[in-house]
Protein backbone atom coordinates (compact mmCIF):
# COMPACT_ATOMS: atom_id res chain seq x y z
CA UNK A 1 127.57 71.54 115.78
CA UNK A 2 127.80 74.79 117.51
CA UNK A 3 125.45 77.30 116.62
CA UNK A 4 126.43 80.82 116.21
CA UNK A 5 124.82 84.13 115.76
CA UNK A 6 125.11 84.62 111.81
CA UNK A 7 123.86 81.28 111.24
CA UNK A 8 120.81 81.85 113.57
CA UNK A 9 120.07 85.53 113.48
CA UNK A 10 119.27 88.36 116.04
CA UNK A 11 115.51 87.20 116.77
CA UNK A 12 116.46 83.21 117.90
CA UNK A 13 119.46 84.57 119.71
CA UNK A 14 117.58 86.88 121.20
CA UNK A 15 114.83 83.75 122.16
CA UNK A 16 117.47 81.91 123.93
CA UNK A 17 118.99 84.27 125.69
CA UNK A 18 116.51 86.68 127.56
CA UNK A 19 114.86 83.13 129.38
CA UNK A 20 118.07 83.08 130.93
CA UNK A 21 117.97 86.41 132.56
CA UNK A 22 117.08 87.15 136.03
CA UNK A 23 113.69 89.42 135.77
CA UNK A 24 113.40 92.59 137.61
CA UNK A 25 110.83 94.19 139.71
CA UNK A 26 109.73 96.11 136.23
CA UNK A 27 106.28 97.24 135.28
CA UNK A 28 107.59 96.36 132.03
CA UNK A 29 110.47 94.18 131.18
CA UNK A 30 112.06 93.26 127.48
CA UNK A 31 110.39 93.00 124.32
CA UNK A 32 108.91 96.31 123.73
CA UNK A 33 110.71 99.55 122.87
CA UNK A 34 111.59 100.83 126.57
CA UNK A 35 110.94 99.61 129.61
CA UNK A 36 109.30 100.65 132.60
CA UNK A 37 110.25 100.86 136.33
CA UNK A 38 108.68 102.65 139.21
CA UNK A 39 110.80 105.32 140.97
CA UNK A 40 108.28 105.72 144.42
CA UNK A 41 109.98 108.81 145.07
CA UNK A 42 110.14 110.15 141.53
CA UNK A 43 114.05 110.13 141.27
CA UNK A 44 115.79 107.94 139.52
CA UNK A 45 119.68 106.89 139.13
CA UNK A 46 121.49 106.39 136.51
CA UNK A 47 125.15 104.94 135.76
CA UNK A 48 126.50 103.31 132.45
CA UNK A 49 129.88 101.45 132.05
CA UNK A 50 131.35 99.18 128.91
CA UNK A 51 133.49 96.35 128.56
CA UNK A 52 135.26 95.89 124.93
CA UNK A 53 137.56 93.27 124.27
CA UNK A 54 141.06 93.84 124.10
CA UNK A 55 141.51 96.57 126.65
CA UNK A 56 138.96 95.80 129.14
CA UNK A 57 138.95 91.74 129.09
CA UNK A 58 140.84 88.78 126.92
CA UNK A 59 138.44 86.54 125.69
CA UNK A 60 142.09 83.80 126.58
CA UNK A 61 141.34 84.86 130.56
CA UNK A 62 137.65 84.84 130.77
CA UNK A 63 134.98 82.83 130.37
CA UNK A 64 131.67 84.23 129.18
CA UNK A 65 129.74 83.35 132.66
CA UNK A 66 132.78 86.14 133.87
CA UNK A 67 132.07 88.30 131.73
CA UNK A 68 128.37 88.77 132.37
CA UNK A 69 129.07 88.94 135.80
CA UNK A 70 131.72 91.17 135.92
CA UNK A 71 129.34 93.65 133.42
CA UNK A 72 126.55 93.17 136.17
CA UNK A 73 128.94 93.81 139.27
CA UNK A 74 130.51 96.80 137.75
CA UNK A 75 127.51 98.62 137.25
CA UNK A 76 125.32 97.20 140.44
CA UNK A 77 127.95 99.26 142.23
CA UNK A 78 128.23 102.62 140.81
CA UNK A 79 124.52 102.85 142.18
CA UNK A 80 125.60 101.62 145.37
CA UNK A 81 127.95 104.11 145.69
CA UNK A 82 125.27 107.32 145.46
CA UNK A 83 123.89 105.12 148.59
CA UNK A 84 121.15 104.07 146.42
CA UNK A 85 119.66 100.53 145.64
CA UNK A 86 119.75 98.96 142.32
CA UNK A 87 116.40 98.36 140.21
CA UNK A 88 117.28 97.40 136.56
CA UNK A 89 120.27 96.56 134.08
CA UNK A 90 120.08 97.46 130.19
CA UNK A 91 122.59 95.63 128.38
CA UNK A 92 123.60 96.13 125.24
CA UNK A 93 125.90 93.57 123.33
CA UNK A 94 127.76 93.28 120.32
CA UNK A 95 129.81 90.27 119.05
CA UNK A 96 131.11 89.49 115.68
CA UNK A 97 129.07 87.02 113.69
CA UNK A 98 131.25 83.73 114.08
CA UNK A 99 130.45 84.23 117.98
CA UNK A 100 128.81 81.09 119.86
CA UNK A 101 125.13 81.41 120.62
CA UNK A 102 126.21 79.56 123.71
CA UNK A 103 128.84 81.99 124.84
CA UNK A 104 126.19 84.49 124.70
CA UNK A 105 124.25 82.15 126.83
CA UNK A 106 126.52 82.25 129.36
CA UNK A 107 127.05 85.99 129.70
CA UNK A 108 123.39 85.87 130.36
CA UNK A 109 123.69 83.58 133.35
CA UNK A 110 126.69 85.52 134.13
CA UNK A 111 124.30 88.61 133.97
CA UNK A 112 121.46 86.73 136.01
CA UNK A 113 124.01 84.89 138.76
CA UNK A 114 125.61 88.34 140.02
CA UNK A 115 122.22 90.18 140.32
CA UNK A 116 120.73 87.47 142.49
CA UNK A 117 123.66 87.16 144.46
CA UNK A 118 124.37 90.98 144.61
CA UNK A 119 121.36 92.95 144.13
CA UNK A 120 118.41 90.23 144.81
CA UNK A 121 115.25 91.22 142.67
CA UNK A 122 117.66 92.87 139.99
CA UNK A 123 117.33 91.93 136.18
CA UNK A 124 117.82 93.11 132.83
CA UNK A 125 115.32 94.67 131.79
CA UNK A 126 116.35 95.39 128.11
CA UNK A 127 118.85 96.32 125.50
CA UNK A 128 120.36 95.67 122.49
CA UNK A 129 122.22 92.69 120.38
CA UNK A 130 124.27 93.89 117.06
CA UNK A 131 127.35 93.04 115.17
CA UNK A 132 130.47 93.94 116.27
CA UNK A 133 134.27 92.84 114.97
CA UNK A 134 135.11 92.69 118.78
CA UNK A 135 133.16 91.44 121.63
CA UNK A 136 131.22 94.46 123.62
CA UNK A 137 129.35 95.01 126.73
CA UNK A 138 127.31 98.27 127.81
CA UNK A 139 125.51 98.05 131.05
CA UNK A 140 123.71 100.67 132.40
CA UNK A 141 122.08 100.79 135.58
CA UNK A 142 119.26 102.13 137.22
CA UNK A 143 118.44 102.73 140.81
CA UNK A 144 116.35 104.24 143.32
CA UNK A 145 116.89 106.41 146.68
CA UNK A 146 114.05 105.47 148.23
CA UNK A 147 113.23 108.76 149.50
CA UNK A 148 116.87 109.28 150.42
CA UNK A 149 119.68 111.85 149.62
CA UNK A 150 121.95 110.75 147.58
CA UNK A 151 125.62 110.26 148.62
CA UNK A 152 127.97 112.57 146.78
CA UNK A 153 131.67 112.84 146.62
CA UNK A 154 131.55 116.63 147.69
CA UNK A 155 130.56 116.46 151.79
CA UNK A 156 133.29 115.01 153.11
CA UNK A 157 134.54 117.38 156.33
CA UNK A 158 137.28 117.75 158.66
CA UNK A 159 136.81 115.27 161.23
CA UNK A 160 134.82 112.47 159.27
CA UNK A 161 136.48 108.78 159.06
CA UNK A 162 138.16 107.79 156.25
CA UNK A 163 136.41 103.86 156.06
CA UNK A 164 136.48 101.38 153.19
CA UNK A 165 134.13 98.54 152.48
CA UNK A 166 135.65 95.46 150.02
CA UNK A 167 138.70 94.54 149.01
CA UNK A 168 142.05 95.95 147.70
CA UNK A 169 144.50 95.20 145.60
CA UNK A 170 143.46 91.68 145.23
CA UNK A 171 142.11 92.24 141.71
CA UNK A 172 145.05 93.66 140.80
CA UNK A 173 147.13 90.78 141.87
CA UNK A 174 145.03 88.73 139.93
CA UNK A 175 145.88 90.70 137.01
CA UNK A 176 149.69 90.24 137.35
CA UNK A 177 149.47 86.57 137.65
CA UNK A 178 147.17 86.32 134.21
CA UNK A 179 149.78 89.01 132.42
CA UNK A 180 152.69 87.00 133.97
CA UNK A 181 150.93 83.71 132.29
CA UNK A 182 150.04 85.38 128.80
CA UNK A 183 147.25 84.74 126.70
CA UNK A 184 148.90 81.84 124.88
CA UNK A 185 149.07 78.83 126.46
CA UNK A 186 145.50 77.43 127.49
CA UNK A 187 147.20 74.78 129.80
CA UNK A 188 148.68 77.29 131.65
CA UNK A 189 145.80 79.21 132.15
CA UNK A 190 143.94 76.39 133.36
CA UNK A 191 146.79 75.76 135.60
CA UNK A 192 146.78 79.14 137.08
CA UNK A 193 142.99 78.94 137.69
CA UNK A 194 143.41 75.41 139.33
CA UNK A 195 146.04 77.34 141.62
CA UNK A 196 144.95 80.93 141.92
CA UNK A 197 141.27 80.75 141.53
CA UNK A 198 139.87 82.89 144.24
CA UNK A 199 142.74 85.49 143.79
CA UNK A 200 141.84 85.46 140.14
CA UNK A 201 137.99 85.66 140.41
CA UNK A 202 139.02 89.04 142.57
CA UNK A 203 139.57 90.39 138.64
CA UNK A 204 137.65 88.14 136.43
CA UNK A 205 134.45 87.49 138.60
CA UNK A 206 134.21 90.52 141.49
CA UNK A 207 132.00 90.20 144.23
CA UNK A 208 131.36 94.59 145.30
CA UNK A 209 129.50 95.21 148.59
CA UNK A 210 126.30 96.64 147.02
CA UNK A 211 124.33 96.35 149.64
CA UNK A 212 126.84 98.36 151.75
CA UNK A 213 125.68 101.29 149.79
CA UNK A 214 122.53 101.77 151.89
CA UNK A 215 124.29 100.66 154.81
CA UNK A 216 126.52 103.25 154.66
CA UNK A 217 123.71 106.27 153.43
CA UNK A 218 121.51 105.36 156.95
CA UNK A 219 124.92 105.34 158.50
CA UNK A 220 125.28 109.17 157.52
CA UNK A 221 128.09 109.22 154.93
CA UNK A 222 128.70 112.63 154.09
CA UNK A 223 130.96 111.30 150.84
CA UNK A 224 131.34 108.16 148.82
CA UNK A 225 132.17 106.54 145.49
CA UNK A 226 133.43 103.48 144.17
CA UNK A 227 136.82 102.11 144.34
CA UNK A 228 137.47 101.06 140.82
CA UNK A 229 140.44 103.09 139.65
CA UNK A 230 142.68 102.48 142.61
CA UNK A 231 141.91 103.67 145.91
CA UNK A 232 144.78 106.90 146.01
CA UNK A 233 142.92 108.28 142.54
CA UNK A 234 139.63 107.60 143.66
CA UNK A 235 140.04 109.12 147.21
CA UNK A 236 141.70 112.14 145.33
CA UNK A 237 138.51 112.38 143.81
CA UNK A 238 136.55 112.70 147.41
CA UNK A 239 139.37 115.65 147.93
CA UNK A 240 139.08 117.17 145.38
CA UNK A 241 134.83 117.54 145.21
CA UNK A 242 135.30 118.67 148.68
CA UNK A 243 138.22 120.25 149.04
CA UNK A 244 139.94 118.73 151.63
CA UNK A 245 143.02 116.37 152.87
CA UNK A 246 141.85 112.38 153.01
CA UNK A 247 144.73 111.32 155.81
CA UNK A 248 145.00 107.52 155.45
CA UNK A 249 147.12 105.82 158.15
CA UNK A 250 150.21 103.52 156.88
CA UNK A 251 149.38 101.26 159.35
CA UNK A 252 145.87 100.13 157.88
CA UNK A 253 147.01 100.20 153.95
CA UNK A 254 150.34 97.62 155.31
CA UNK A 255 147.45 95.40 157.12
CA UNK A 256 145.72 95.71 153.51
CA UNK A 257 148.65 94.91 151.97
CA UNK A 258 149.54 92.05 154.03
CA UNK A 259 146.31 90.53 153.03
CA UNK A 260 147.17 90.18 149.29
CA UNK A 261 150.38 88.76 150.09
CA UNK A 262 148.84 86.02 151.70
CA UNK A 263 146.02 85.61 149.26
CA UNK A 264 148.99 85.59 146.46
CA UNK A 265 150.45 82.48 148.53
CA UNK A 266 154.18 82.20 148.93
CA UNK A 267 154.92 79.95 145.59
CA UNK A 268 154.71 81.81 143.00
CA UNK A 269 152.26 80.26 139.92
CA UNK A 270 154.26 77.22 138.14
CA UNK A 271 157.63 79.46 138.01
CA UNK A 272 156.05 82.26 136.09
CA UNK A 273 155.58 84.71 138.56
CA UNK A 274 156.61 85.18 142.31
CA UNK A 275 154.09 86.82 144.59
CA UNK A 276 154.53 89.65 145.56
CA UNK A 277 156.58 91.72 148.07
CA UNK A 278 155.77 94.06 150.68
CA UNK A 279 156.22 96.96 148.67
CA UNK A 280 154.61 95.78 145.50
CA UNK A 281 151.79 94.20 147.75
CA UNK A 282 151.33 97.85 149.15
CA UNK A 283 151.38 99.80 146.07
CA UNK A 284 148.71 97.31 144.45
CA UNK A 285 146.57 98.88 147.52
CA UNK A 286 147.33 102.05 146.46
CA UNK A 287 147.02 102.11 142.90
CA UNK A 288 146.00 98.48 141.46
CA UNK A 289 142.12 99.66 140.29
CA UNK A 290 139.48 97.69 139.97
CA UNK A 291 138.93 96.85 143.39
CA UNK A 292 135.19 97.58 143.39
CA UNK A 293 134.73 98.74 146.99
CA UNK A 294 133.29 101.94 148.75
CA UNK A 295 135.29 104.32 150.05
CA UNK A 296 132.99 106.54 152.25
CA UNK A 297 133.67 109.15 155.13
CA UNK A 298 131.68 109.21 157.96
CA UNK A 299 131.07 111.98 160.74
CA UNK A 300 130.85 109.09 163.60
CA UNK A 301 132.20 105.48 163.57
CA UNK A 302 131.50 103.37 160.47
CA UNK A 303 128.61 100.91 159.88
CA UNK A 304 129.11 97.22 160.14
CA UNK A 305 131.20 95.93 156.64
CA UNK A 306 133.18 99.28 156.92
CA UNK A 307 136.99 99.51 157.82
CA UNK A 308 138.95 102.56 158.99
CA UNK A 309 141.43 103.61 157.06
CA UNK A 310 142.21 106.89 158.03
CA UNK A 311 140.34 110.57 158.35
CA UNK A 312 139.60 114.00 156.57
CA UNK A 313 141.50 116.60 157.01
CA UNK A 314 141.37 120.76 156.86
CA UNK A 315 143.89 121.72 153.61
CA UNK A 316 144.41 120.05 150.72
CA UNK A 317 142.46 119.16 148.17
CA UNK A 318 144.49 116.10 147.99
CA UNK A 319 145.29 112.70 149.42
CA UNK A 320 148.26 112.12 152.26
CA UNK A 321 149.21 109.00 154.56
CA UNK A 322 150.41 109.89 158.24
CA UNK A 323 150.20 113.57 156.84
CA UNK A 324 152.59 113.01 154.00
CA UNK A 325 150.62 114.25 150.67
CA UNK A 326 151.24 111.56 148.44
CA UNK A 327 150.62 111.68 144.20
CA UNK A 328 147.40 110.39 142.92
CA UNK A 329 148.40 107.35 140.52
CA UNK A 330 145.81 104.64 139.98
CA UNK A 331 144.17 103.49 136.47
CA UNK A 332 143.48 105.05 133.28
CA UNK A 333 142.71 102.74 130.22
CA UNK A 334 143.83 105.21 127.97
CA UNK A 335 147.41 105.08 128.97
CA UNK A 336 147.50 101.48 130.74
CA UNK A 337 146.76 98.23 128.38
């Protein structure tokens, strides 16, 4: 018989599941009331990012190894993209009472998998488990400079390369093929996954380049920030900080394009959905979100792991390809589901 968490209770979840985590280089990890890290240059970073159930993740798509990861990845990034280097995770967690100790299990090793793999030396380092009537994830993040500037989205200048670091519009793809699939049918799932898994770990399992985040800050990148709400918003965000014009070339976001095509493979999943076009392939590119990347501008040529996509421009603020200003669409949870 499964166990779950109102039949064993906050402390012997709580026993089962922080052995699982990764530990972090902390002076003090979990199981007093804060914990303690060592900033050598006195700064410290912070970033914080949640996951509910319903509109951030189904519970149908997902397993809970995902979801751990995908809570770790998320976060591990947003320090990456201030060219810093992650140190810690606090997580805090809330699940209704009929929820699987084991599930909760496996968000840890979710948690634990992506920080080794990631951010090597990362753990959680403490948090918080409570009731809930939906599942819940809060990460936040802390990081260090390391004597370093940090990399903001304001000093971006005419002249400086447009360069990205990830990938795009894959995770959105993903997304289609689990909406075009529904939450219903488990078989189909399955099937999909059987089919489509890379694509679909793109969305459900995402893989960021956080080590590109120092890379890139030694590299001298005068802007950055993390892809994750498509990368037309999210570049209109570099503009806008710095008021200027981010000039991507049409040439490099069809050669991005072209790459989720193929990664959608030219079947279609099982009749419910047919991959997608050129056009569709290129506006996922554009405006899919949740890509994960860095988008970073550079005075010189970019460091290894960085691709061109275009440059900064005098006018603006805003966002055009092959100089034609183009609207900045991209995610917003509040009007998307």
């Amino acid at each position: 018989m499964t166990d779950d968490l109102a039949t064993v209770g906050e402390r012997a979840a709580l026993a089962r599941i922080i052995p699982r985590l990764a530990r972090a280089e902390a002076l003090l990890g979990p199981g007093d009331d804060a914990a303690l890290l060592a900033a050598p240059d006195g700064l410290v970073l912070l970033s914080t990012d949640a996951m509910v159930q319903g509109p951030d993740f189904r519970r149908a798509w997902s397993t809970p190894f995902e979801l751990g990861w995908k809570a770790a990845a998320t976060n591990l990034i947003d320090v990456a993209a201030m060219g810093g280097r992650p140190t810690g995770l606090l997580v805090a967690l809330a699940a209704p009472g009929e929820t699987p100790v084991e599930d909760l299990e496996g968000i840890a090793d979710g948690l634990a998998a992506a920080c080794a793999e990631l951010a090597p030396g990362v753990g959680v380092v403490g948090g918080d488990l409570t009731r809930s009537p939906v599942l819940a994830l809060s990460v936040t993040v802390t990081g260090s400079l390391d004597g370093r500037e940090p990399v903001l989205r304001s000093g971006a200048r005419p002249g400086d390369v447009v360069a990205y670091s990830g990938r795009l519009g894959l995770a959105a793809a993903g997304l289609r093929l689990l909406f075009a699939t529904g939450e219903e049918d488990a078989d189909a799932i399955a099937a999909l996954r059987r089919r489509h898994g890379p694509l679909l770990a793109e969305q459900l399992a995402p893989r960021p380049p956080v080590a590109d985040g120092v890379r890139a800050a030694e590299g001298g990148a005068t802007a950055m920030l993390d892809v994750s709400d498509g990368l037309l918003l999210d570049a209109t965000r570099i503009a806008e900080a710095s008021d200027v014009l981010l000039d991507l070339d049409r040439t490099a976001i069809e050669a991005e394009g072209d790459a989720v095509i193929t990664a959608a493979g030219a079947d279609g999943v099982d009749g419910a959905a047919e991959p997608p076009g050129r056009n569709e392939a290129f506006s996922l590119v554009l405006g899919g979100g949740e890509d994960h990347g860095l988008l970073a501008c550079f005075p010189g040529e970019p460091p290894a792991g960085f691709r061109r996509l275009g440059r900064v421009r005098e006018g603006g603020p805003g966002v055009a390809i092959d100089g034609a200003p183009v609207d900045a669409a991209g995610w917003d949870s509040f009007s998307a589901s």
